[in-house]
C-alpha atoms as a PDB file:
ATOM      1  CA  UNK A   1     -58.264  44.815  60.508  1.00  0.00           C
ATOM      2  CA  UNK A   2     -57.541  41.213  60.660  1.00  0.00           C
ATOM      3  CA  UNK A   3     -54.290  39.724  60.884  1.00  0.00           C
ATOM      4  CA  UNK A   4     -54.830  38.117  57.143  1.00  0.00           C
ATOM      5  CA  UNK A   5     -55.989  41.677  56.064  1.00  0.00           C
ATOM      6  CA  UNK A   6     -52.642  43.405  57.701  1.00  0.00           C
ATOM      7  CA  UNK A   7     -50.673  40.729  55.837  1.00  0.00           C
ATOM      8  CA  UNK A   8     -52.552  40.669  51.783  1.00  0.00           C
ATOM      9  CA  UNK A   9     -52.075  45.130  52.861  1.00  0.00           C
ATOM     10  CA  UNK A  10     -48.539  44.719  53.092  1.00  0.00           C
ATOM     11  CA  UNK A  11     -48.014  42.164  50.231  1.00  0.00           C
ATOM     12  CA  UNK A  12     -49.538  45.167  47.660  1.00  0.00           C
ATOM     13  CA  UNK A  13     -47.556  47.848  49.718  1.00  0.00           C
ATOM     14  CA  UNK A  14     -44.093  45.783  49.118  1.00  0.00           C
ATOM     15  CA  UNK A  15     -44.773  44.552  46.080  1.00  0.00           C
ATOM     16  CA  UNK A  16     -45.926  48.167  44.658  1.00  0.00           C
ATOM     17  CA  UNK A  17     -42.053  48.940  44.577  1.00  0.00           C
ATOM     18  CA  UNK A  18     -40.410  45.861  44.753  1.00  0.00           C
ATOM     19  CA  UNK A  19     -38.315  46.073  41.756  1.00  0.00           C
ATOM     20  CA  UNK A  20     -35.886  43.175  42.265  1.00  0.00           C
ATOM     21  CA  UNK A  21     -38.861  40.679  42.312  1.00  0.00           C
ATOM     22  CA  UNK A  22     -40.669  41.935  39.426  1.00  0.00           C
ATOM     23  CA  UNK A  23     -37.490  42.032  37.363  1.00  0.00           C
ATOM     24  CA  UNK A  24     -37.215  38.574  37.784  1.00  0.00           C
ATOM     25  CA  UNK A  25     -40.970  37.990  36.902  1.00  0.00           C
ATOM     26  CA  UNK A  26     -41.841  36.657  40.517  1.00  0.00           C
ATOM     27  CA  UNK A  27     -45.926  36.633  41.145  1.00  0.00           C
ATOM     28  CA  UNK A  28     -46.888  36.273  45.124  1.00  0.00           C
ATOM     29  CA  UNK A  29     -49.046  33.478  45.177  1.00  0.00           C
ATOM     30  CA  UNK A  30     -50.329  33.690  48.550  1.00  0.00           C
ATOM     31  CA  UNK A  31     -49.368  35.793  52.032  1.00  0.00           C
ATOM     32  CA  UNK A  32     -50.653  35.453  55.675  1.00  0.00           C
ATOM     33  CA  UNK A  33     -49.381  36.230  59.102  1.00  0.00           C
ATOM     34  CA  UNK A  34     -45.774  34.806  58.885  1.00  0.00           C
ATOM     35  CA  UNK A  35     -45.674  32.841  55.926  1.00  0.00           C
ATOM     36  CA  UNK A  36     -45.809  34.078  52.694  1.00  0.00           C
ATOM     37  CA  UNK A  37     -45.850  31.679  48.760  1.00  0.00           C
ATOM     38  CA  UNK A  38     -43.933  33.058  45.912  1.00  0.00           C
ATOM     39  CA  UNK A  39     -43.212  31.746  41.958  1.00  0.00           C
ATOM     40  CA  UNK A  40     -41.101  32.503  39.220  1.00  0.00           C
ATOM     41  CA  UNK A  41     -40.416  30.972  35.734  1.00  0.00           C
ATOM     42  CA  UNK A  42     -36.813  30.126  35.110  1.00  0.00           C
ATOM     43  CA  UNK A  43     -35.648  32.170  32.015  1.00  0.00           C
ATOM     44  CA  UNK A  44     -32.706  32.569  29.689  1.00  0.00           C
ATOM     45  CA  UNK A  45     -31.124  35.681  30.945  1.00  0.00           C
ATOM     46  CA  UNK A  46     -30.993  33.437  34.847  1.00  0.00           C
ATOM     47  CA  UNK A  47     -29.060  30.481  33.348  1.00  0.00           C
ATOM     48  CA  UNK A  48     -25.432  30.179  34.205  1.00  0.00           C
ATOM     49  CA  UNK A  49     -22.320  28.661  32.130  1.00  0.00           C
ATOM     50  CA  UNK A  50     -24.068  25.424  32.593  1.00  0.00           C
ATOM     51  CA  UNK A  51     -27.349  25.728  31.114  1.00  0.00           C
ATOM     52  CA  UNK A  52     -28.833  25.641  34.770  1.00  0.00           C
ATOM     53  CA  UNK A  53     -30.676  29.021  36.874  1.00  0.00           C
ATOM     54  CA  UNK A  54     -27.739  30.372  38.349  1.00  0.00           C
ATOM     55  CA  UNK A  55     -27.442  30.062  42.096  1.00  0.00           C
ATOM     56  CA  UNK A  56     -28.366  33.830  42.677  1.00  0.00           C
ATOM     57  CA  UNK A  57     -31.744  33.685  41.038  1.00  0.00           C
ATOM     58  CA  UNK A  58     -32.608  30.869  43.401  1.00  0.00           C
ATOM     59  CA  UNK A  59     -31.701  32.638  46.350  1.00  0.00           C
ATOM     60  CA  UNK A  60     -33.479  36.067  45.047  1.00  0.00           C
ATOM     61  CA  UNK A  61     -36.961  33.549  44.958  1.00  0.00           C
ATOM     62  CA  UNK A  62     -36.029  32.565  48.519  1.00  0.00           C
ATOM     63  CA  UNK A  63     -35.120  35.568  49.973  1.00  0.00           C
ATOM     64  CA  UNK A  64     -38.048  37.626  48.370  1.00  0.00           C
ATOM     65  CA  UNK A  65     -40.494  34.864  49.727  1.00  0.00           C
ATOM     66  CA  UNK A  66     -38.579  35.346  53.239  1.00  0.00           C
ATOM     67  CA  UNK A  67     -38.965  39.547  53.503  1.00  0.00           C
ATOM     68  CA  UNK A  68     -42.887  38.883  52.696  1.00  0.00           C
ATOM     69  CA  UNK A  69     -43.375  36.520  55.377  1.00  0.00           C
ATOM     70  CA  UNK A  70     -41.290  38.323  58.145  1.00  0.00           C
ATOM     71  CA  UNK A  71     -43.036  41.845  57.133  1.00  0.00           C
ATOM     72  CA  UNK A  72     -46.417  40.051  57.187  1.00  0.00           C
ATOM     73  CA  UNK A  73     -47.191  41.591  60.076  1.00  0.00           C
ATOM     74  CA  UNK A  74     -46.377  45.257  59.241  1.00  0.00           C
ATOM     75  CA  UNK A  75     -43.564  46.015  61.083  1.00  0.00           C
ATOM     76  CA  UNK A  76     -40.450  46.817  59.201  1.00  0.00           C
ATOM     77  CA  UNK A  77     -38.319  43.425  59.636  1.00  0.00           C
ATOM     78  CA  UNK A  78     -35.083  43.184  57.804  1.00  0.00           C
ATOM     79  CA  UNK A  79     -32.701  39.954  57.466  1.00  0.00           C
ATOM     80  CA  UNK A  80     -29.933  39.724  59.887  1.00  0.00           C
ATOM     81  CA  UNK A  81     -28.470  36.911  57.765  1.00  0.00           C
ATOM     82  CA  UNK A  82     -29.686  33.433  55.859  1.00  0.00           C
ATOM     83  CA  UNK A  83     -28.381  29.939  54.491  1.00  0.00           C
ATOM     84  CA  UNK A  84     -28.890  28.208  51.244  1.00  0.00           C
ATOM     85  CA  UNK A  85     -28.932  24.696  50.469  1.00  0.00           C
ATOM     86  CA  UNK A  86     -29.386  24.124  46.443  1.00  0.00           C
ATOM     87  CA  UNK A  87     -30.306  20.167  46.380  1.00  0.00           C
ATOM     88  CA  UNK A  88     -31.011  19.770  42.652  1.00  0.00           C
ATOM     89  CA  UNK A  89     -30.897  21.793  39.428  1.00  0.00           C
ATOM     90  CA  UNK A  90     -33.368  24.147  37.729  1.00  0.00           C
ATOM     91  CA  UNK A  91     -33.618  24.914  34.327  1.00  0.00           C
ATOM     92  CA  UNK A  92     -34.415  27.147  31.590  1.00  0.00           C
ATOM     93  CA  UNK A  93     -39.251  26.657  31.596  1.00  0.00           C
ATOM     94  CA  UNK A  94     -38.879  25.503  35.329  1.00  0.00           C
ATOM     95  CA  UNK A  95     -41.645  27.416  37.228  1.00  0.00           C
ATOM     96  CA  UNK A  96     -40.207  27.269  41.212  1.00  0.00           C
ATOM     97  CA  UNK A  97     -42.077  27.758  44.019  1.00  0.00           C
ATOM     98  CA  UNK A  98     -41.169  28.988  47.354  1.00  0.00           C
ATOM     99  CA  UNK A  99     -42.895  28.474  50.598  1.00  0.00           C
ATOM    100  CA  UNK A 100     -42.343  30.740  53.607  1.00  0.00           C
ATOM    101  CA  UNK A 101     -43.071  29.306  56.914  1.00  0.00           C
ATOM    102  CA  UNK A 102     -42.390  31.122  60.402  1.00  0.00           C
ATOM    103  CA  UNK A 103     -40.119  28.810  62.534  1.00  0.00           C
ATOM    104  CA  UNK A 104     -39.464  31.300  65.548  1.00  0.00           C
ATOM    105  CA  UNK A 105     -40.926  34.981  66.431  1.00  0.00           C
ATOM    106  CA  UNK A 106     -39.335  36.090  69.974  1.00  0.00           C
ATOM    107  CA  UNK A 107     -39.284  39.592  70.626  1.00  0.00           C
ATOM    108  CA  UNK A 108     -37.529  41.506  67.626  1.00  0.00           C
ATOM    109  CA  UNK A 109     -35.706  37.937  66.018  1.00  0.00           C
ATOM    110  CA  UNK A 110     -37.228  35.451  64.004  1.00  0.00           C
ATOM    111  CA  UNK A 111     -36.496  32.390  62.037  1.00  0.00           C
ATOM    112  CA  UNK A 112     -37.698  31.565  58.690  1.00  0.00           C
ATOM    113  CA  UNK A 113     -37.741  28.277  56.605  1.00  0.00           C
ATOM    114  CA  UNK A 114     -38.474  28.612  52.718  1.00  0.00           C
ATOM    115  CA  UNK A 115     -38.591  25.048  50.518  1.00  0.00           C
ATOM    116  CA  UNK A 116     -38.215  26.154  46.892  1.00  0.00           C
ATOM    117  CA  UNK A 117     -39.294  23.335  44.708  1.00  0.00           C
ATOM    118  CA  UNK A 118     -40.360  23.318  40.845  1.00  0.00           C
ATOM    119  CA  UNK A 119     -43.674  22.569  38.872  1.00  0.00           C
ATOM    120  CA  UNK A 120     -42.962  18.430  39.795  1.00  0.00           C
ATOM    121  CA  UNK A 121     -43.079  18.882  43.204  1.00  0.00           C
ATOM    122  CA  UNK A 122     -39.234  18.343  43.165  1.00  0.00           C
ATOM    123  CA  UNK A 123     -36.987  19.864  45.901  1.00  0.00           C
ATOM    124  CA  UNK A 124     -34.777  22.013  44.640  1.00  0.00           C
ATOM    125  CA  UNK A 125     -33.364  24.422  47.941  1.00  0.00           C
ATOM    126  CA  UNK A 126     -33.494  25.142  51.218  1.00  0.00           C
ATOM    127  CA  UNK A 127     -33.137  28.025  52.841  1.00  0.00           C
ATOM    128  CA  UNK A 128     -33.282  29.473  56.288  1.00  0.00           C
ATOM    129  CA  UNK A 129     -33.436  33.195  57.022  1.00  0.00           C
ATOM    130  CA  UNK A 130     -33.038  35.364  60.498  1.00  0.00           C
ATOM    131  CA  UNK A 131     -34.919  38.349  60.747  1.00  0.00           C
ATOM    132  CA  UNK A 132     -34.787  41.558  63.111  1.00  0.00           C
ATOM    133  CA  UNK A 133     -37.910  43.646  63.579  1.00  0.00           C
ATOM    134  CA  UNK A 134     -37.730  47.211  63.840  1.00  0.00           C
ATOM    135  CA  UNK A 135     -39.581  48.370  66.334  1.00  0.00           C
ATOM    136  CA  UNK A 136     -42.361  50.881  65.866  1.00  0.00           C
ATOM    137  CA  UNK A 137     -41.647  51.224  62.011  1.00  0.00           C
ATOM    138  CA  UNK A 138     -44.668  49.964  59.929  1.00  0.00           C
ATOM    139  CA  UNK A 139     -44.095  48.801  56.335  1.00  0.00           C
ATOM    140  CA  UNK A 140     -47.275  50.342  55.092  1.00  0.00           C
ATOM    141  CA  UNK A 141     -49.856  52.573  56.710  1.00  0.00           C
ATOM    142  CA  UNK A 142     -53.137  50.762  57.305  1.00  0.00           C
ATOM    143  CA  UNK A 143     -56.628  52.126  57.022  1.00  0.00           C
ATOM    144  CA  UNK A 144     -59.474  50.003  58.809  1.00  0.00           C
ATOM    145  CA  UNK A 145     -63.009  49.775  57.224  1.00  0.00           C
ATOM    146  CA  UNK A 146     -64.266  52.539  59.086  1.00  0.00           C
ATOM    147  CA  UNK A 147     -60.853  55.200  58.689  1.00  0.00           C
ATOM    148  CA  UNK A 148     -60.573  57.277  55.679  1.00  0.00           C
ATOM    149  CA  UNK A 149     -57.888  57.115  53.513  1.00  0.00           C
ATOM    150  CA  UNK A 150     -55.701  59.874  52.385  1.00  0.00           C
END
């Protein structure tokens, strides 16, 4: 299998029983070694106080979009910790996008910077996540074109 093919068979392994993300209506937009696109439409049960998504559902976007990229590879990579930046507000129709892109992959660590921005092109977070591979633990088992599956 290719690299892109491990990656789009791990996407449909996670996302097969990845509750949290399809509770909050996220779609994966695109997946490939390392990086990884996500989207979800702001709605009314995410606003806060203020009328505005609530800080949480941003991060959720970000850090769903971060666990597809690091896993891209199929080998079971956790976060060892992340940051947050929220630039500007979202609101209640806004359709944000996050954007995965591998920074660093050294031995078991990596680094991970997502953008989320909405439908204007409009910054509205950054985030940076640090991962930790575990070695010899694949996400999903892979069959090649030529191995049965079963």
């Amino acid at each position: 299998m290719t690299s892109q093919e491990i990656a789009e068979a791990v996407r449909d392994g996670m996302f097969a029983n990845d509750r949290a993300s399809k509770a909050l209506g996220m779609d994966v937009l695109a997946i490939g070694p390392g990086s990884a696109t996500l989207a979800m439409t702001v709605t009314e049960h995410m606003l806060n106080g203020f009328d505005i998504c609530h800080g949480g559902m941003v991060t959720a976007l970000a850090d769903s979009t971060f666990a597809f990229a690091c896993n891209s590879y199929n080998e079971l990579t956790v976060a060892s910790g992340f940051s947050i930046d929220i630039v500007a507000p979202s609101r209640l129709g806004d359709r944000l996008k996050a954007v995965a892109k591998e920074t660093s992959l050294a031995g078991r660590t990596g680094v991970y910077d997502i953008t989320i921005t909405n439908q204007a092109d409009e910054l509205i977070a950054v985030f940076r996540g640090r991962s930790y591979r575990i070695k010899g633990k694949p996400v999903v088992a892979l069959h090649g074109p030529s191995e049965p599956e079963g």
